[in-house]
N, C-alpha and C. Protein backbone atom coordinates (compact mmCIF):
# COMPACT_ATOMS: atom_id res chain seq x y z
N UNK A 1 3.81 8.42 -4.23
CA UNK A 1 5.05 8.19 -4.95
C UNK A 1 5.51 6.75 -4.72
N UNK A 2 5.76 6.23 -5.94
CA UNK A 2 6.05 4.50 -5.88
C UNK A 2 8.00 4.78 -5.34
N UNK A 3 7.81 3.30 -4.42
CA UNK A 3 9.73 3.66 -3.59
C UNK A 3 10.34 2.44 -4.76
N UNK A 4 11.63 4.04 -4.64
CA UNK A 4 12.36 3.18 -5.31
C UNK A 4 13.19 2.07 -5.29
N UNK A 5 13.89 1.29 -5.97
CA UNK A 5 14.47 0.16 -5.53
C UNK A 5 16.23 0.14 -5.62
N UNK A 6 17.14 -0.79 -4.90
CA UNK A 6 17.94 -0.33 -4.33
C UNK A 6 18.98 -0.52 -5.92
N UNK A 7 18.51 -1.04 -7.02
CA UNK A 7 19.44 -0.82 -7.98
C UNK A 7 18.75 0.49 -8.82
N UNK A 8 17.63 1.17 -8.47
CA UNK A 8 17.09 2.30 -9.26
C UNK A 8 18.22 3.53 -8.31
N UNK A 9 18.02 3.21 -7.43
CA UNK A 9 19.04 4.17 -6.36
C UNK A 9 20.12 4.45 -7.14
N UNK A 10 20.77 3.35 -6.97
CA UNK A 10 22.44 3.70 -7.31
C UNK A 10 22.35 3.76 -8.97
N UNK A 11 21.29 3.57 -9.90
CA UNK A 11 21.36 4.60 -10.71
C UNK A 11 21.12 5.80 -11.15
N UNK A 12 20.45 6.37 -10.34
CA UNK A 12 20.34 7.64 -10.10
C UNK A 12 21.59 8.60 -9.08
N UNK A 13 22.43 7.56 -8.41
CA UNK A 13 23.54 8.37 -7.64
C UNK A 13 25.13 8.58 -8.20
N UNK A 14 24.89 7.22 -9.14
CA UNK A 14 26.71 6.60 -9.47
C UNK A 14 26.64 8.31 -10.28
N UNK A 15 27.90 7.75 -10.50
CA UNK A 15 28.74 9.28 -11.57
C UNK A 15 29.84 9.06 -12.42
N UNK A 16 29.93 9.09 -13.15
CA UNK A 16 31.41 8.30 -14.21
C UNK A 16 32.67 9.08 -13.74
N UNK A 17 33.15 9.62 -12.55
CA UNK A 17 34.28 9.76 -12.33
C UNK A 17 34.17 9.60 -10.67
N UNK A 18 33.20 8.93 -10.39
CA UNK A 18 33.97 8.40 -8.67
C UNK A 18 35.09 7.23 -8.76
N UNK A 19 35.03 7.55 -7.51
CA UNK A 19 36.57 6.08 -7.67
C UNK A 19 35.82 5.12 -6.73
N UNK A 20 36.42 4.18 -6.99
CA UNK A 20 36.47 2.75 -6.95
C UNK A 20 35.75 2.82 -4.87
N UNK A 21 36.45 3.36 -4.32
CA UNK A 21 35.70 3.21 -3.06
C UNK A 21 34.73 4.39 -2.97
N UNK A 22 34.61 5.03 -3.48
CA UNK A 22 32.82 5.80 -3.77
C UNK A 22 31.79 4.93 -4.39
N UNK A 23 32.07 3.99 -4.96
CA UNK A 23 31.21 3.02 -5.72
C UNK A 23 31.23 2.19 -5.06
N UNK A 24 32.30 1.82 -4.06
CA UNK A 24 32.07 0.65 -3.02
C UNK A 24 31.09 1.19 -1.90
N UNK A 25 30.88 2.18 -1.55
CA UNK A 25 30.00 2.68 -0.51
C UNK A 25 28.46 2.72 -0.93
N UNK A 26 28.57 3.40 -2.26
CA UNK A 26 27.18 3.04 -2.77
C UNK A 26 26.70 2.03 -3.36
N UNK A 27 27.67 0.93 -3.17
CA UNK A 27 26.82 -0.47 -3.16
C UNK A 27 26.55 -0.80 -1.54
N UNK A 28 26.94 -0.52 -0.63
CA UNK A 28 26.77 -0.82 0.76
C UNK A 28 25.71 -0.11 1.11
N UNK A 29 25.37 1.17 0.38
CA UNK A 29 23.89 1.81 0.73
C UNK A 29 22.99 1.25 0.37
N UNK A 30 22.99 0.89 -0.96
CA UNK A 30 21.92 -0.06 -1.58
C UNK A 30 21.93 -1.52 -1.08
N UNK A 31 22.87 -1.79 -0.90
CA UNK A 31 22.70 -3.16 0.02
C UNK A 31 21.99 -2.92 1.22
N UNK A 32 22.00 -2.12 1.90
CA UNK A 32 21.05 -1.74 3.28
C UNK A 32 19.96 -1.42 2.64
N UNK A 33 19.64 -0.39 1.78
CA UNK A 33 18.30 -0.04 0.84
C UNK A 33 17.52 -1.51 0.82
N UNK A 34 18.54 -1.77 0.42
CA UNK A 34 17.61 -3.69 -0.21
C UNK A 34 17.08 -4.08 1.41
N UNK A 35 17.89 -4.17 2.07
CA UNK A 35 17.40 -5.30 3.06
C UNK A 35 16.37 -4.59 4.00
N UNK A 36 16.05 -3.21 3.71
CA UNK A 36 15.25 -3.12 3.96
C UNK A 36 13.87 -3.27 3.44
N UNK A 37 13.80 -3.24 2.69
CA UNK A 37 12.55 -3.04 1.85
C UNK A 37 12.64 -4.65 2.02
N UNK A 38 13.22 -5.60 1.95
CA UNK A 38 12.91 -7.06 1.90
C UNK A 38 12.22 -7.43 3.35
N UNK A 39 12.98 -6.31 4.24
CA UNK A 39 12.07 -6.80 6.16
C UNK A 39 10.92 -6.44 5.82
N UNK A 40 10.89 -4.81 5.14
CA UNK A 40 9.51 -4.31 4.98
C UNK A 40 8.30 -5.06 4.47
N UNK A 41 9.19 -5.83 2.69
CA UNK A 41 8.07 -6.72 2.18
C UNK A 41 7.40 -8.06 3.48
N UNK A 42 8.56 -8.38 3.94
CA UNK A 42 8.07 -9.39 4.84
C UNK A 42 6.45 -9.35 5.65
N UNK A 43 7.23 -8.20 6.60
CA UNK A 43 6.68 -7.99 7.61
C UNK A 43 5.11 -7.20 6.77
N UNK A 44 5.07 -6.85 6.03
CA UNK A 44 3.51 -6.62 5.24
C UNK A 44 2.81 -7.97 4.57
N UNK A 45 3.28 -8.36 4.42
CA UNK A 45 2.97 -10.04 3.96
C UNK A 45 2.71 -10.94 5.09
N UNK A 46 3.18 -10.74 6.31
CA UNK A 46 2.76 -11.53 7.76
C UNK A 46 1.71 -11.07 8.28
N UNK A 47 1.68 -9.65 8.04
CA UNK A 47 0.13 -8.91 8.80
C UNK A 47 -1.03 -8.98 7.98
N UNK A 48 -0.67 -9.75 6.09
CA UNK A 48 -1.48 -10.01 5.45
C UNK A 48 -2.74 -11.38 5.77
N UNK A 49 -3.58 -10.94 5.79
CA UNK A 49 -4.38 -12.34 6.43
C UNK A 49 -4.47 -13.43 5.39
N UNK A 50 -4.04 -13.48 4.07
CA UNK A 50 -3.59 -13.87 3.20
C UNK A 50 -2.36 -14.67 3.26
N UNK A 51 -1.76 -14.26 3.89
CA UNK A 51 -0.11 -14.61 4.36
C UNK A 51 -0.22 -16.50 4.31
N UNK A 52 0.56 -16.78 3.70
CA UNK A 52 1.19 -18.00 3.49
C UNK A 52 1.68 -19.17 4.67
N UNK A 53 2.78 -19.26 4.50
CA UNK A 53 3.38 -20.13 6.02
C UNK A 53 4.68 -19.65 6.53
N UNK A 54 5.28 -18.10 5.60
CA UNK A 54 6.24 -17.97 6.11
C UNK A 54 5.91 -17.55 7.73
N UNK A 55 4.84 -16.65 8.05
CA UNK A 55 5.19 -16.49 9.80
C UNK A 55 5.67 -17.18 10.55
N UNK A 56 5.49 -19.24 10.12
CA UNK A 56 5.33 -19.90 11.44
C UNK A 56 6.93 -20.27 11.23
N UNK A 57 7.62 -19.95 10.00
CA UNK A 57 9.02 -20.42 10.00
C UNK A 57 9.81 -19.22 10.76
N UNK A 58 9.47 -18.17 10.93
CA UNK A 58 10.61 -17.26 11.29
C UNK A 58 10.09 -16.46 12.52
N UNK A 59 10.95 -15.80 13.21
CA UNK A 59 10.21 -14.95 14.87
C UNK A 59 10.10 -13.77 14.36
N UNK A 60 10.96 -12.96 13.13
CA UNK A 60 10.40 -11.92 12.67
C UNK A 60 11.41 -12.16 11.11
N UNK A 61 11.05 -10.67 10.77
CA UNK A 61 11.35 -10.19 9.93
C UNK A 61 13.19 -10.27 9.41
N UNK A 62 13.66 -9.26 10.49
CA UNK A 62 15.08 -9.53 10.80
C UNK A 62 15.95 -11.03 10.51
N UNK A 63 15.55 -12.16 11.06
CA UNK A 63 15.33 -13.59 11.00
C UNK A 63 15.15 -13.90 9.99
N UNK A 64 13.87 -13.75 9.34
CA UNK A 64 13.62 -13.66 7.83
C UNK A 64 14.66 -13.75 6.35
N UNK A 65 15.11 -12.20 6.79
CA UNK A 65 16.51 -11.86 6.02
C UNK A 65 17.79 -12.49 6.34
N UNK A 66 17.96 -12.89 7.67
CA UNK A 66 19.56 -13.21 7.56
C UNK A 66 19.40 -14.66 7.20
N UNK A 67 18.21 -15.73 7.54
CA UNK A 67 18.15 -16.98 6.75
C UNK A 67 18.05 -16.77 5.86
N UNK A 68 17.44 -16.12 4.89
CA UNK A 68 17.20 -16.26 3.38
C UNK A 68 18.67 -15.40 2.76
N UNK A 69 19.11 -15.09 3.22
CA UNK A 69 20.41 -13.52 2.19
C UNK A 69 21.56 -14.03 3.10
N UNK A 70 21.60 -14.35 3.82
CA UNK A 70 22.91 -14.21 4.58
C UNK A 70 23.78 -15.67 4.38
């Protein structure tokens, strides 16, 4: 099963009568959804022997994300 992504999520969850802080929470899920799958992409791309030059810029993954998103 292909994973889904963090704006396929919250279209499959929203609902046309939540309120305004039910829709604020399920953007905060999908915002975590995202950042994960972005450590995940990372960190599969570093163990790739293929892998580029991001390893030698960052100590991990975690690192990764809060320089690039944060």
């Amino acid at each position: 099963m292909a994973q889904q992504t963090a704006v396929g999520w919250i279209e499959d969850n929203i609902q046309s009568d939540m309120t305004f802080m039910e829709i604020m929470g399920l953007i905060r899920q999908a915002k975590a959804i995202q950042k994960e799958q972005i450590i995940d992409a990372y960190e599969n791309g570093v163990s790739d022997e293929n892998e580029s030059n991001l390893s030698g810029l960052f100590t991990n993954a975690e690192e990764y994300y809060n320089k690039t998103y944060n």
